[in-house]
PDB file of N, CA and C in Angstrom:
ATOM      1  N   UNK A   1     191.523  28.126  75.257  1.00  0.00           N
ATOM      2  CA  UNK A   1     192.426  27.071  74.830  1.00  0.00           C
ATOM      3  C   UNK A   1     192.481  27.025  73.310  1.00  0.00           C
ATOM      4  N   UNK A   2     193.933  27.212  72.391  1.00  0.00           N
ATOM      5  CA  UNK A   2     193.832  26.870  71.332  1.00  0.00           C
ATOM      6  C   UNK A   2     194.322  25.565  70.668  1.00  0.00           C
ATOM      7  N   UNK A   3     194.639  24.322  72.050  1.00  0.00           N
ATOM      8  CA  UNK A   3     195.402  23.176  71.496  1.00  0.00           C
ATOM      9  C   UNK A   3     194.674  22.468  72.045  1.00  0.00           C
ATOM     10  N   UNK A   4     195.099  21.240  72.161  1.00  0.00           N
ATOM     11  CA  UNK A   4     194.410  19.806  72.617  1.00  0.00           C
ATOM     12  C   UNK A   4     194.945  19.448  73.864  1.00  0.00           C
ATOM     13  N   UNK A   5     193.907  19.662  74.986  1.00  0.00           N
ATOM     14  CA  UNK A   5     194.464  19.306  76.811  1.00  0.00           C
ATOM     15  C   UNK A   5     194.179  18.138  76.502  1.00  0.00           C
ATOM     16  N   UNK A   6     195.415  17.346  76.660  1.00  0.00           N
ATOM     17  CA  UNK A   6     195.262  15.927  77.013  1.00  0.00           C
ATOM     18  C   UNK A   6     195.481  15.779  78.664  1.00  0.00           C
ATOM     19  N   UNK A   7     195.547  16.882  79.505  1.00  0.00           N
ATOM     20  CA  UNK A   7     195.021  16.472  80.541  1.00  0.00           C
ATOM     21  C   UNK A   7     193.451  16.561  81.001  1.00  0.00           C
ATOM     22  N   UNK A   8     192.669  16.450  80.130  1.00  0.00           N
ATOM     23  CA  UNK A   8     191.361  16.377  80.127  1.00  0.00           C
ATOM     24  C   UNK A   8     191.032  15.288  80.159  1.00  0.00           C
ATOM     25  N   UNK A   9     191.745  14.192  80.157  1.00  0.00           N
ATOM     26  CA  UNK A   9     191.051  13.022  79.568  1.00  0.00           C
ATOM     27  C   UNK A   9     192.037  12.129  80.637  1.00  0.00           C
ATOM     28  N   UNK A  10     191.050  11.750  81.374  1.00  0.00           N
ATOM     29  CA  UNK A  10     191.077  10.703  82.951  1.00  0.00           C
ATOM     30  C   UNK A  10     192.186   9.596  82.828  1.00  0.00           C
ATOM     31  N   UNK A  11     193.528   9.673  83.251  1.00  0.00           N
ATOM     32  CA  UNK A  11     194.154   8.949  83.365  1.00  0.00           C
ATOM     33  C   UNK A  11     193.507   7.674  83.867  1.00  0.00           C
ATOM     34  N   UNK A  12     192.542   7.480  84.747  1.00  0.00           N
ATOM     35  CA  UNK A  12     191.902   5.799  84.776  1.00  0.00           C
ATOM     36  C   UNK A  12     191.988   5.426  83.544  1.00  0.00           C
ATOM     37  N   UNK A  13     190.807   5.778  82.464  1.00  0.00           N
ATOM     38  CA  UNK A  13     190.376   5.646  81.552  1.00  0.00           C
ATOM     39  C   UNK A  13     191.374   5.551  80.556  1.00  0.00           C
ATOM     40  N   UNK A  14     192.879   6.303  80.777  1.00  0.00           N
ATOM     41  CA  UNK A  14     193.593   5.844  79.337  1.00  0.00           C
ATOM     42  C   UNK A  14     194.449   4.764  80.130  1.00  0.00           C
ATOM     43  N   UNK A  15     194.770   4.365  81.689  1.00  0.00           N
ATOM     44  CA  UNK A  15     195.269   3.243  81.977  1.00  0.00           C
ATOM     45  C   UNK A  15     194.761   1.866  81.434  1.00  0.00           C
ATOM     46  N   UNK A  16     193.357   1.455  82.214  1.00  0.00           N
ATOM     47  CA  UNK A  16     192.243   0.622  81.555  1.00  0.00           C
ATOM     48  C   UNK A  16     192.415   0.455  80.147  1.00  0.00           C
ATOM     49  N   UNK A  17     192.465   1.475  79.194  1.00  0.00           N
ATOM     50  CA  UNK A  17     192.517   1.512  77.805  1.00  0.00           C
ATOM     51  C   UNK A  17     193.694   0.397  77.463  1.00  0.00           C
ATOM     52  N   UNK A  18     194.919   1.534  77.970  1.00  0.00           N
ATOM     53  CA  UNK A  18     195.869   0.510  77.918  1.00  0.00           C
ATOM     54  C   UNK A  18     196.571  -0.914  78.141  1.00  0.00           C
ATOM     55  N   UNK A  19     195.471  -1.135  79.268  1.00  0.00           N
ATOM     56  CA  UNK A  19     195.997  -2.271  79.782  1.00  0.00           C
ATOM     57  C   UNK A  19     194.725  -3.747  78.634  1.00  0.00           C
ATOM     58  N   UNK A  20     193.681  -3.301  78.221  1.00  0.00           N
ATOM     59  CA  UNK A  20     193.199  -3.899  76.803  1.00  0.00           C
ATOM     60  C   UNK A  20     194.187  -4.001  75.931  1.00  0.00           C
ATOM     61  N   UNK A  21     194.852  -3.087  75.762  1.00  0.00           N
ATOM     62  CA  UNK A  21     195.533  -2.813  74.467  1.00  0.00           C
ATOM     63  C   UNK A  21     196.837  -3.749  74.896  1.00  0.00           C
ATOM     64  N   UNK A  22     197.093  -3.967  76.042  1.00  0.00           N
ATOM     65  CA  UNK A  22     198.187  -4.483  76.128  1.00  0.00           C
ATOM     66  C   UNK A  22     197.905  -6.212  76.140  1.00  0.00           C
ATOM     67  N   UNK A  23     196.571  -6.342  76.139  1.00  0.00           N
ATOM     68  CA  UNK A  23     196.309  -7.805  76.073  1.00  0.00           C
ATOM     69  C   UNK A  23     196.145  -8.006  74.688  1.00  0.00           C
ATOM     70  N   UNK A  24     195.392  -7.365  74.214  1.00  0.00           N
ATOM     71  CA  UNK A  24     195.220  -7.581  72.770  1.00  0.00           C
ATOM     72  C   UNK A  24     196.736  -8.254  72.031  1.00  0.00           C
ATOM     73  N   UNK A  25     197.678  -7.482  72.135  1.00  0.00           N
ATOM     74  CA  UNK A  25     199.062  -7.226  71.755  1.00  0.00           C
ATOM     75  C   UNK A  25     199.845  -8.843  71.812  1.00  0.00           C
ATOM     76  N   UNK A  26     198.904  -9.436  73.225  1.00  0.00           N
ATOM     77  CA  UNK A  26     199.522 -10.503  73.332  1.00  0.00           C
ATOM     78  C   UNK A  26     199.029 -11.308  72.653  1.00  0.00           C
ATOM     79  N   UNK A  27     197.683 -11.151  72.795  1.00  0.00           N
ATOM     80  CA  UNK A  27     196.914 -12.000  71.627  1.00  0.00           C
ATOM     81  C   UNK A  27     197.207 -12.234  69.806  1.00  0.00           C
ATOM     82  N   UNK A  28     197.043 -11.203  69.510  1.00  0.00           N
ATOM     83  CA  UNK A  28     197.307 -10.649  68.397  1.00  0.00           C
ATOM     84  C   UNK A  28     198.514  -9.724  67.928  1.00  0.00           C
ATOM     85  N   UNK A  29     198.963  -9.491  68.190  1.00  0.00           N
ATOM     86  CA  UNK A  29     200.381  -8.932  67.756  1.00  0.00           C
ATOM     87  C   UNK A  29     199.929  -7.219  68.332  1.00  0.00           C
ATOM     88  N   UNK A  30     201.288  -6.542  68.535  1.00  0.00           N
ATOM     89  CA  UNK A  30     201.292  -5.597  69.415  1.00  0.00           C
ATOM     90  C   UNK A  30     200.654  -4.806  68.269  1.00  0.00           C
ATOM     91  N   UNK A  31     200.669  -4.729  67.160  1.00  0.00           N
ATOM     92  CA  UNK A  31     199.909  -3.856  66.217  1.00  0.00           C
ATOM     93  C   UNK A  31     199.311  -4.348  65.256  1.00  0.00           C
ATOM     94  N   UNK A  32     198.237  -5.172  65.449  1.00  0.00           N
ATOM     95  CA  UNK A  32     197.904  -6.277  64.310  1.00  0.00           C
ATOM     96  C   UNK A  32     196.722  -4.980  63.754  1.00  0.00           C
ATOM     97  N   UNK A  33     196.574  -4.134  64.747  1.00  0.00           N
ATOM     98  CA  UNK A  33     195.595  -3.031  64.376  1.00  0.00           C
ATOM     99  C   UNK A  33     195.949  -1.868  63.063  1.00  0.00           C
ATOM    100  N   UNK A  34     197.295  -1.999  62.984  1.00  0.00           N
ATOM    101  CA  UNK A  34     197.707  -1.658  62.061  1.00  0.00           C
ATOM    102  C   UNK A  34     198.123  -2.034  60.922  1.00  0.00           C
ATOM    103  N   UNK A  35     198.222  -2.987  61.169  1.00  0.00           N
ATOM    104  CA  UNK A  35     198.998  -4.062  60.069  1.00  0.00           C
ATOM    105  C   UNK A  35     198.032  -4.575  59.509  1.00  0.00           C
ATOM    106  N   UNK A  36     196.827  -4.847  59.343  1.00  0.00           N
ATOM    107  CA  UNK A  36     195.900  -5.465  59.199  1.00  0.00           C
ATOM    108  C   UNK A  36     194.088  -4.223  59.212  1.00  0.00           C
ATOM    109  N   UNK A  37     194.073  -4.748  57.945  1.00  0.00           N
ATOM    110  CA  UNK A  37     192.555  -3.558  57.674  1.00  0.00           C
ATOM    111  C   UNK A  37     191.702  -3.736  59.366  1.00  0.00           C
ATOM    112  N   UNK A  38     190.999  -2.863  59.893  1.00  0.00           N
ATOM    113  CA  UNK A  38     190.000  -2.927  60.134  1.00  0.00           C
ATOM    114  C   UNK A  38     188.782  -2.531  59.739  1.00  0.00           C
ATOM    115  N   UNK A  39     188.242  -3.740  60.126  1.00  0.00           N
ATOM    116  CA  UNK A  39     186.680  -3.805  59.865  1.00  0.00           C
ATOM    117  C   UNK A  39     186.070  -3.392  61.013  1.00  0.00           C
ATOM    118  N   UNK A  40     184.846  -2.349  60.846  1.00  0.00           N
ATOM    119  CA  UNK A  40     184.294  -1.529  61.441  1.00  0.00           C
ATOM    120  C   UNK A  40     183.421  -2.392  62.798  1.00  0.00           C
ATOM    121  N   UNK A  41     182.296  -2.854  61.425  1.00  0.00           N
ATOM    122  CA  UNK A  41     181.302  -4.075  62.273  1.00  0.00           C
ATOM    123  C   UNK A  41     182.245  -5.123  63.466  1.00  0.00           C
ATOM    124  N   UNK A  42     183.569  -5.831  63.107  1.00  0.00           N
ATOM    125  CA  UNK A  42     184.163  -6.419  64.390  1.00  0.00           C
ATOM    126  C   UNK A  42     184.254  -6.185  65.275  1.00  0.00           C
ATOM    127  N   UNK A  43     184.789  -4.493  65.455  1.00  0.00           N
ATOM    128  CA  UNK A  43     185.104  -3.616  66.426  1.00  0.00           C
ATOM    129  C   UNK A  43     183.642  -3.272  67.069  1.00  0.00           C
ATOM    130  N   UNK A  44     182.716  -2.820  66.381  1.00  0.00           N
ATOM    131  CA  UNK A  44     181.533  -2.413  67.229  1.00  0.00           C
ATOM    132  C   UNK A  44     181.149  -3.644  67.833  1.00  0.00           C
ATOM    133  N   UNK A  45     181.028  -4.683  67.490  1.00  0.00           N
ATOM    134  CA  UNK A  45     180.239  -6.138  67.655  1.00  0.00           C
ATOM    135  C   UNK A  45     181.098  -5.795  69.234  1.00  0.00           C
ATOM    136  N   UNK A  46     182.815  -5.640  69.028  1.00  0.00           N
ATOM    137  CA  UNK A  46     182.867  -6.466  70.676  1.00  0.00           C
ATOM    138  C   UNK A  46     183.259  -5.130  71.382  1.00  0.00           C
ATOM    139  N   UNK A  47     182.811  -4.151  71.200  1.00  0.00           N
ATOM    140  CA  UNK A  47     182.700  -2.868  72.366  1.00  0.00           C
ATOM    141  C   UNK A  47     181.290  -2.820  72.816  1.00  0.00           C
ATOM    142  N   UNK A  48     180.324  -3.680  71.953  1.00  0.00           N
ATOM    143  CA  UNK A  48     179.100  -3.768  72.484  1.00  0.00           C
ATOM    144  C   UNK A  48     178.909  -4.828  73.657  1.00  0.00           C
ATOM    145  N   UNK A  49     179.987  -5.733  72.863  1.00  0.00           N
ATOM    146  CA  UNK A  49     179.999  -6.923  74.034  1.00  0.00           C
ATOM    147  C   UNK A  49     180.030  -6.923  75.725  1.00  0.00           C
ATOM    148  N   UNK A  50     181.455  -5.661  75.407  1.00  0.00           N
ATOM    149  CA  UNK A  50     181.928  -5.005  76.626  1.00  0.00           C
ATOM    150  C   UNK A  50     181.182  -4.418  77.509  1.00  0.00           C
ATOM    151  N   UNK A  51     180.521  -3.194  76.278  1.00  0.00           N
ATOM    152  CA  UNK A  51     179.546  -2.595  77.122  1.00  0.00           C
ATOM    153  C   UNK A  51     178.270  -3.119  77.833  1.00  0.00           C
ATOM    154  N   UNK A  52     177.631  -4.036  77.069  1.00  0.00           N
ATOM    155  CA  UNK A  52     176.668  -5.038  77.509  1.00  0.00           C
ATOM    156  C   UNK A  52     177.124  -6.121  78.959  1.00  0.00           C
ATOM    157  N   UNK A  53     178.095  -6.950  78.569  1.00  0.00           N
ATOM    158  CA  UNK A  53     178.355  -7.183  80.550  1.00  0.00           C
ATOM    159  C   UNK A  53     178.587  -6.039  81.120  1.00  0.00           C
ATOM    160  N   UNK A  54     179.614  -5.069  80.806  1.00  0.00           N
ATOM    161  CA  UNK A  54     179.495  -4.212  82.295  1.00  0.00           C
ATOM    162  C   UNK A  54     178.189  -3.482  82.351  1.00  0.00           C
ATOM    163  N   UNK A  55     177.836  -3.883  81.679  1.00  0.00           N
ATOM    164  CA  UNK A  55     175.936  -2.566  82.157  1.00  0.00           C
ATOM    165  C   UNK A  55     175.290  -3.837  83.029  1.00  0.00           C
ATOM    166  N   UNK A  56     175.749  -4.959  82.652  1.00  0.00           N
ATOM    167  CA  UNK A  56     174.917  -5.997  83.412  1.00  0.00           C
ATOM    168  C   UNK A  56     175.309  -6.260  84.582  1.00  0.00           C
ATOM    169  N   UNK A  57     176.433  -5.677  85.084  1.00  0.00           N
ATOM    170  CA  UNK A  57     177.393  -5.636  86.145  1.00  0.00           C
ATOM    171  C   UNK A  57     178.569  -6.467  86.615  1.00  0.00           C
ATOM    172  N   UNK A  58     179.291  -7.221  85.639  1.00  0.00           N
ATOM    173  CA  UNK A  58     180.458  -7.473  85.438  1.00  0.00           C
ATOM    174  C   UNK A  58     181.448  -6.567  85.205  1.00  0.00           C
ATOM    175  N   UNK A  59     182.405  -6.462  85.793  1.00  0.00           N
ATOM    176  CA  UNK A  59     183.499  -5.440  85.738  1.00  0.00           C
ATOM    177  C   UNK A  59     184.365  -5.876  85.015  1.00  0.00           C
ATOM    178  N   UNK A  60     185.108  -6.904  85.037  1.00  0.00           N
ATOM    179  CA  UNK A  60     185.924  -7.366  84.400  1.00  0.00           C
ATOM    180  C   UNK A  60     186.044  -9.131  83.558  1.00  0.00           C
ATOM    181  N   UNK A  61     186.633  -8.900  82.245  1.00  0.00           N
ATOM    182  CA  UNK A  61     186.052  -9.837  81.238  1.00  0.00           C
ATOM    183  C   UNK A  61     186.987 -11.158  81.803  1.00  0.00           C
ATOM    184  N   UNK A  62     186.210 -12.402  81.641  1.00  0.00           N
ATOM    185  CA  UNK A  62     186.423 -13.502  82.281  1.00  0.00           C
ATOM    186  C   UNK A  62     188.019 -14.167  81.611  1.00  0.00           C
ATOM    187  N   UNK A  63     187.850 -13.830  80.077  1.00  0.00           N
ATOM    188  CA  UNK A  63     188.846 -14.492  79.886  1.00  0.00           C
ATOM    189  C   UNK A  63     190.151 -13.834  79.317  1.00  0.00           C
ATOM    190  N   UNK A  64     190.387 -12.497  80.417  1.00  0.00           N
ATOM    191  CA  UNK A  64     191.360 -11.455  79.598  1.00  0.00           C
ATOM    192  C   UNK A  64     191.834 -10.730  81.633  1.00  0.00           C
ATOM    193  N   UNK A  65     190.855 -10.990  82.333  1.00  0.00           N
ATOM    194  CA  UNK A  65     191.302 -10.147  83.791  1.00  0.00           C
ATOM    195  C   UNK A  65     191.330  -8.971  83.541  1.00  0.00           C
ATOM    196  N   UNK A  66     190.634  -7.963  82.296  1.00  0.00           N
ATOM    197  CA  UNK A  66     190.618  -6.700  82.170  1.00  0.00           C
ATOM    198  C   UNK A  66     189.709  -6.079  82.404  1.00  0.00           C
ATOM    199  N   UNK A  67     189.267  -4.515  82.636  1.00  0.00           N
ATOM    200  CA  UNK A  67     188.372  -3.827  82.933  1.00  0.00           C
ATOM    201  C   UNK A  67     187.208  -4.327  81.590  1.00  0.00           C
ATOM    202  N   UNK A  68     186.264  -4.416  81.694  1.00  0.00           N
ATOM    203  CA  UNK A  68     185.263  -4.486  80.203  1.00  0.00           C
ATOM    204  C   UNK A  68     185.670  -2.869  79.853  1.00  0.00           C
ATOM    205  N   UNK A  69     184.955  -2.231  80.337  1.00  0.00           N
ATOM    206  CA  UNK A  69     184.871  -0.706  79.825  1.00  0.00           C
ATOM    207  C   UNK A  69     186.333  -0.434  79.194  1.00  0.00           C
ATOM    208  N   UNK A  70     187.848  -0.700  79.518  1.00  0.00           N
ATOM    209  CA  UNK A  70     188.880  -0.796  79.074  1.00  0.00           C
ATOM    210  C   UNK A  70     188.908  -1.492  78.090  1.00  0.00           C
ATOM    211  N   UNK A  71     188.419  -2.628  77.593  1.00  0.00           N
ATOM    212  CA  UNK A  71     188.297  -3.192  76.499  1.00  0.00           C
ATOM    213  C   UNK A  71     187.360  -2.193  75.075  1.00  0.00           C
ATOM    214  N   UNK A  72     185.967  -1.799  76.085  1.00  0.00           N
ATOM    215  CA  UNK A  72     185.362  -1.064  74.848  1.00  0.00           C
ATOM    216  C   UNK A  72     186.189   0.142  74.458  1.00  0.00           C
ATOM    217  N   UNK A  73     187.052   0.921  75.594  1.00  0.00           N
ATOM    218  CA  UNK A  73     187.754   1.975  74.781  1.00  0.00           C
ATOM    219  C   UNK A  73     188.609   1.593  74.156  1.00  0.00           C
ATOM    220  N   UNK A  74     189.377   0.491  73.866  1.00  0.00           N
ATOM    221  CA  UNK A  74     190.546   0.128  73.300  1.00  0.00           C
ATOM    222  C   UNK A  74     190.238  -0.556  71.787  1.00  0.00           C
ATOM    223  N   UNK A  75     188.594  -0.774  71.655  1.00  0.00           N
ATOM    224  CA  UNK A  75     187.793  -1.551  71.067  1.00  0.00           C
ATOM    225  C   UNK A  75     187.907   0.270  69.995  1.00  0.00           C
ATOM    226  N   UNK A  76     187.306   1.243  70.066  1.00  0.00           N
ATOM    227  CA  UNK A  76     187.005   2.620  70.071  1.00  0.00           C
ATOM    228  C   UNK A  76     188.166   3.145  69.692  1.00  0.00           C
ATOM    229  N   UNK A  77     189.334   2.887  70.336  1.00  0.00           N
ATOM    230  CA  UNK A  77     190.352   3.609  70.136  1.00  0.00           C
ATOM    231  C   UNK A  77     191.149   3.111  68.813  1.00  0.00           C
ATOM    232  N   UNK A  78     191.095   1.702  68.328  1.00  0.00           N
ATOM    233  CA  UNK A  78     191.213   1.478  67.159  1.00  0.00           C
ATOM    234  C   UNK A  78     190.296   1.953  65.851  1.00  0.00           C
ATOM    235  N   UNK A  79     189.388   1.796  66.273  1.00  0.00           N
ATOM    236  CA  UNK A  79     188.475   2.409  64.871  1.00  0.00           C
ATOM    237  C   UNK A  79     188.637   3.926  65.084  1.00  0.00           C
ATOM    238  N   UNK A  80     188.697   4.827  65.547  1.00  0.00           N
ATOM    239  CA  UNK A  80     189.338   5.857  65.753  1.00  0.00           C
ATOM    240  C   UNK A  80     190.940   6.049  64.811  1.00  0.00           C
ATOM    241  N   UNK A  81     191.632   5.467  65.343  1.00  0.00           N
ATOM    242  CA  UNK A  81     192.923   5.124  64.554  1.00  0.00           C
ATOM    243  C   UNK A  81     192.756   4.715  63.409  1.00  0.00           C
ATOM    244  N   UNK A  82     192.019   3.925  63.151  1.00  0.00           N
ATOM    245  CA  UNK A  82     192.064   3.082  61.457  1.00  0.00           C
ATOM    246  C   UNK A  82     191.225   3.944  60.321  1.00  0.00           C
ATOM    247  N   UNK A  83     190.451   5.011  60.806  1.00  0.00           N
ATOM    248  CA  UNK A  83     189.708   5.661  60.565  1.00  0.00           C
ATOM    249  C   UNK A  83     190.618   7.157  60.348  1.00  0.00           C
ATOM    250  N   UNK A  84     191.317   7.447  61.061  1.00  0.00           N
ATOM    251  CA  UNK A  84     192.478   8.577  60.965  1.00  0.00           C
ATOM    252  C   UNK A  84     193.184   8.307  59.843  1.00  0.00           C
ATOM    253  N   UNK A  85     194.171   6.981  59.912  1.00  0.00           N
ATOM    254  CA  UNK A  85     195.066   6.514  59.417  1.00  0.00           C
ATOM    255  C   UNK A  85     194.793   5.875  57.523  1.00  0.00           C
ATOM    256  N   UNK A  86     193.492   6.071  57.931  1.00  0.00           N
ATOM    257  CA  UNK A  86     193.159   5.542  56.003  1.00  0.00           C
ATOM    258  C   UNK A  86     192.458   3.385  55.935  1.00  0.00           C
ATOM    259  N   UNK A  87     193.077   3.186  57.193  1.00  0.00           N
ATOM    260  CA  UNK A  87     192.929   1.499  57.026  1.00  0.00           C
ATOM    261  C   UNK A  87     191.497   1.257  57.942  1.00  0.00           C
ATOM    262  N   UNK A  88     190.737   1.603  57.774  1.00  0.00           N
ATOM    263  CA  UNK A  88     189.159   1.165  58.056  1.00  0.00           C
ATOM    264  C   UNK A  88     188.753   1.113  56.993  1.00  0.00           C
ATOM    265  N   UNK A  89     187.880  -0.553  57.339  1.00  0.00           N
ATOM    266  CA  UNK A  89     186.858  -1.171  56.325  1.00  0.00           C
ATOM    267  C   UNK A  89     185.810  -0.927  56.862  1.00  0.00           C
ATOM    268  N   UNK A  90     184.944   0.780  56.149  1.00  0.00           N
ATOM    269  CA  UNK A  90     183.731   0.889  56.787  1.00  0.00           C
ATOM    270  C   UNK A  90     182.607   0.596  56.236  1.00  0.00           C
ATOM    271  N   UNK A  91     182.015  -0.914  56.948  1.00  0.00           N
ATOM    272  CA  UNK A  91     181.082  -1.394  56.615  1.00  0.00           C
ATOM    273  C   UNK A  91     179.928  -0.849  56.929  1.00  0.00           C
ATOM    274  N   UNK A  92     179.819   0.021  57.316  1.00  0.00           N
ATOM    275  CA  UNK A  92     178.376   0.867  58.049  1.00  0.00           C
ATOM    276  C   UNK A  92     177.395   0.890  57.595  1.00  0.00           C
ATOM    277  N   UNK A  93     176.183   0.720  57.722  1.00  0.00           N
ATOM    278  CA  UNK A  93     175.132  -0.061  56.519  1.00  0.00           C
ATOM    279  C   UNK A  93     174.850   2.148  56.576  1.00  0.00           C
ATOM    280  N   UNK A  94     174.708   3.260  55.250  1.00  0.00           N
ATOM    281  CA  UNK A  94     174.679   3.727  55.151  1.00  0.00           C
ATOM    282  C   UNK A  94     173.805   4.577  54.696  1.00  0.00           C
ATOM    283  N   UNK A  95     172.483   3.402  53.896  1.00  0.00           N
ATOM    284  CA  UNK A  95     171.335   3.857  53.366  1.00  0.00           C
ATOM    285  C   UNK A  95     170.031   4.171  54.174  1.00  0.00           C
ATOM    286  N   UNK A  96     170.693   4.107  55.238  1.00  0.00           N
ATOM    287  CA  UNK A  96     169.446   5.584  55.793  1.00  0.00           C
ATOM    288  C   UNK A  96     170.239   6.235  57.032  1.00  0.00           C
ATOM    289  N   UNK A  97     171.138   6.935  56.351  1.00  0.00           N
ATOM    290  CA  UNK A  97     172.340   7.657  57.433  1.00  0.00           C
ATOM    291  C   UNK A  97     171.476   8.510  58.119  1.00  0.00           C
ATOM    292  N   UNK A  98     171.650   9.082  59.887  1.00  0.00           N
ATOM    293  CA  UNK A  98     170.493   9.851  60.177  1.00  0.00           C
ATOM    294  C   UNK A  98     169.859   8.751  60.949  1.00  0.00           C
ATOM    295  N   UNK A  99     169.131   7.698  60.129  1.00  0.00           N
ATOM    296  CA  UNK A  99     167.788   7.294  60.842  1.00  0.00           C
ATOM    297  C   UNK A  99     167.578   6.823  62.278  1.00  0.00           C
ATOM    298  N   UNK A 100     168.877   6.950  62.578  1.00  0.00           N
ATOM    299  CA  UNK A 100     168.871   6.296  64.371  1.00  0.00           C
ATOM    300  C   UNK A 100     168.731   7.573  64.913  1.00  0.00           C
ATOM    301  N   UNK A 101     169.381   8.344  64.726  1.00  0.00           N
ATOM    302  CA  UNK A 101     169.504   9.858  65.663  1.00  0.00           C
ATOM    303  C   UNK A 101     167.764  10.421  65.316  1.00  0.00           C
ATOM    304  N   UNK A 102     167.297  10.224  64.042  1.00  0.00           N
ATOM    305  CA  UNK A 102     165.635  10.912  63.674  1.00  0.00           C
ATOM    306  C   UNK A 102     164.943   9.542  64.672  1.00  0.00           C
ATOM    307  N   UNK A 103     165.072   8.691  64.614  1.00  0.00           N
ATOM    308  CA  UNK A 103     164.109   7.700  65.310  1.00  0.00           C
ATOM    309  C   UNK A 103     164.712   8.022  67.163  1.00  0.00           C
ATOM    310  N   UNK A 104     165.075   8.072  67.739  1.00  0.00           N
ATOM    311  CA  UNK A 104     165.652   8.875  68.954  1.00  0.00           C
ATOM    312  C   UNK A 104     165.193  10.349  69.041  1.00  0.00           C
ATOM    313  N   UNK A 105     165.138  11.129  68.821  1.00  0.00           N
ATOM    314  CA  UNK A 105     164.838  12.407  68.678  1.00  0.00           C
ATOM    315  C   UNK A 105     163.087  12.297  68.981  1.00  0.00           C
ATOM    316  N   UNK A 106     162.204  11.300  68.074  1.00  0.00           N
ATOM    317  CA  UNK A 106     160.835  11.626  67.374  1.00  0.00           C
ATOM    318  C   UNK A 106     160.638  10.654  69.213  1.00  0.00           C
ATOM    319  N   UNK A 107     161.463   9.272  69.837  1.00  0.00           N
ATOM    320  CA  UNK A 107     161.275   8.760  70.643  1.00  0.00           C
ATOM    321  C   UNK A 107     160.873   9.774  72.097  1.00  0.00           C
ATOM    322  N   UNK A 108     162.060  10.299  72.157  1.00  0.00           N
ATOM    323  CA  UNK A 108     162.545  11.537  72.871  1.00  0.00           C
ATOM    324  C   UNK A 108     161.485  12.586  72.897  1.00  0.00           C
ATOM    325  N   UNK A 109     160.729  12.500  72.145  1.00  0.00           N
ATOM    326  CA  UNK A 109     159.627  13.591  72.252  1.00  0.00           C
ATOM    327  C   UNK A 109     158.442  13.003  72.507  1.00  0.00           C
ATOM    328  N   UNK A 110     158.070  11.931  72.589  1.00  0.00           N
ATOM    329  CA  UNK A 110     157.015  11.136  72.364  1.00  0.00           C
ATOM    330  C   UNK A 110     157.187  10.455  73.571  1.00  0.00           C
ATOM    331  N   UNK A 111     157.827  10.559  74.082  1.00  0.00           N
ATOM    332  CA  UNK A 111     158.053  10.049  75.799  1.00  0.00           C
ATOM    333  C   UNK A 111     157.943  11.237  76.855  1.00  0.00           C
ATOM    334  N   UNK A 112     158.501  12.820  76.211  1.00  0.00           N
ATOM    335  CA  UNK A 112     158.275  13.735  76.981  1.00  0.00           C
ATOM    336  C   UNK A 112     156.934  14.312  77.141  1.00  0.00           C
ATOM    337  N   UNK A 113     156.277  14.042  75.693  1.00  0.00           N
ATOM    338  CA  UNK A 113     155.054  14.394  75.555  1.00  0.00           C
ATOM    339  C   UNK A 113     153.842  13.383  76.856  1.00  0.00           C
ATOM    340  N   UNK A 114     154.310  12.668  76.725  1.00  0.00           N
ATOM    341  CA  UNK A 114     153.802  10.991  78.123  1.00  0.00           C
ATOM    342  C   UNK A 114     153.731  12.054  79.663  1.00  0.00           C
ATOM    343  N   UNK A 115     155.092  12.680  79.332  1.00  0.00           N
ATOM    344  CA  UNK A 115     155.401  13.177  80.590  1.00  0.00           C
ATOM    345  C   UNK A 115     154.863  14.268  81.495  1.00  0.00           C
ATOM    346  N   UNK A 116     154.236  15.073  80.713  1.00  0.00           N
ATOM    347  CA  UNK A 116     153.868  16.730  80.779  1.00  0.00           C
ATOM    348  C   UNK A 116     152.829  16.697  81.881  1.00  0.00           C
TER     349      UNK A 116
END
């Protein structure tokens, strides 16, 4: 393959997406994502949100009738975009870039080592 299969990528998953995106829209204007900087930290704060009830086993968010997981990709799919497009405010705390993936890694071994 030398292009981009966008049939790779699970029509559930870009329905769900969409159907966030289509609430948002109502909420906030159909492109307030554009029109308006994003900030990084907002976006992670509520794809964590998302992800956190549905891991807890809520499927869908109480006050929207949407998939959660559809919310975190739509949550994703903007900072993605704003991040393409030049308009992300990336607040990313940066002074010890790395240190999550080195503290995971040293975890990751130190649990396998438990294991042997």
């Amino acid at each position: 393959m030398k292009k981009v299969s966008f049939t790779k990528f699970p029509p559930a998953a870009l329905a769900h997406g969409a159907t966030a995106m289509m609430n948002g829209a109502t909420k906030y204007g159909p492109y307030n994502w554009r029109e308006n900087p994003v900030v990084a930290s907002i976006y992670i704060d509520a794809c964590m949100r998302h992800l956190f009830a549905w891991f807890d086993g809520e499927e869908v968010a109480s006050d929207s009738g949407v998939h959660h997981l559809g919310h975190a990709m739509a949550c994703l799919a903007i900072l993605l975009d704003a991040q393409e497009t030049g308009n992300l405010v990336d607040d990313r705390p940066s002074v010890n870039q790395g240190a999550y993936n080195s503290l995971v890694n040293r975890l990751n071994e130190e649990i396998a080592g438990r294991n042997r």
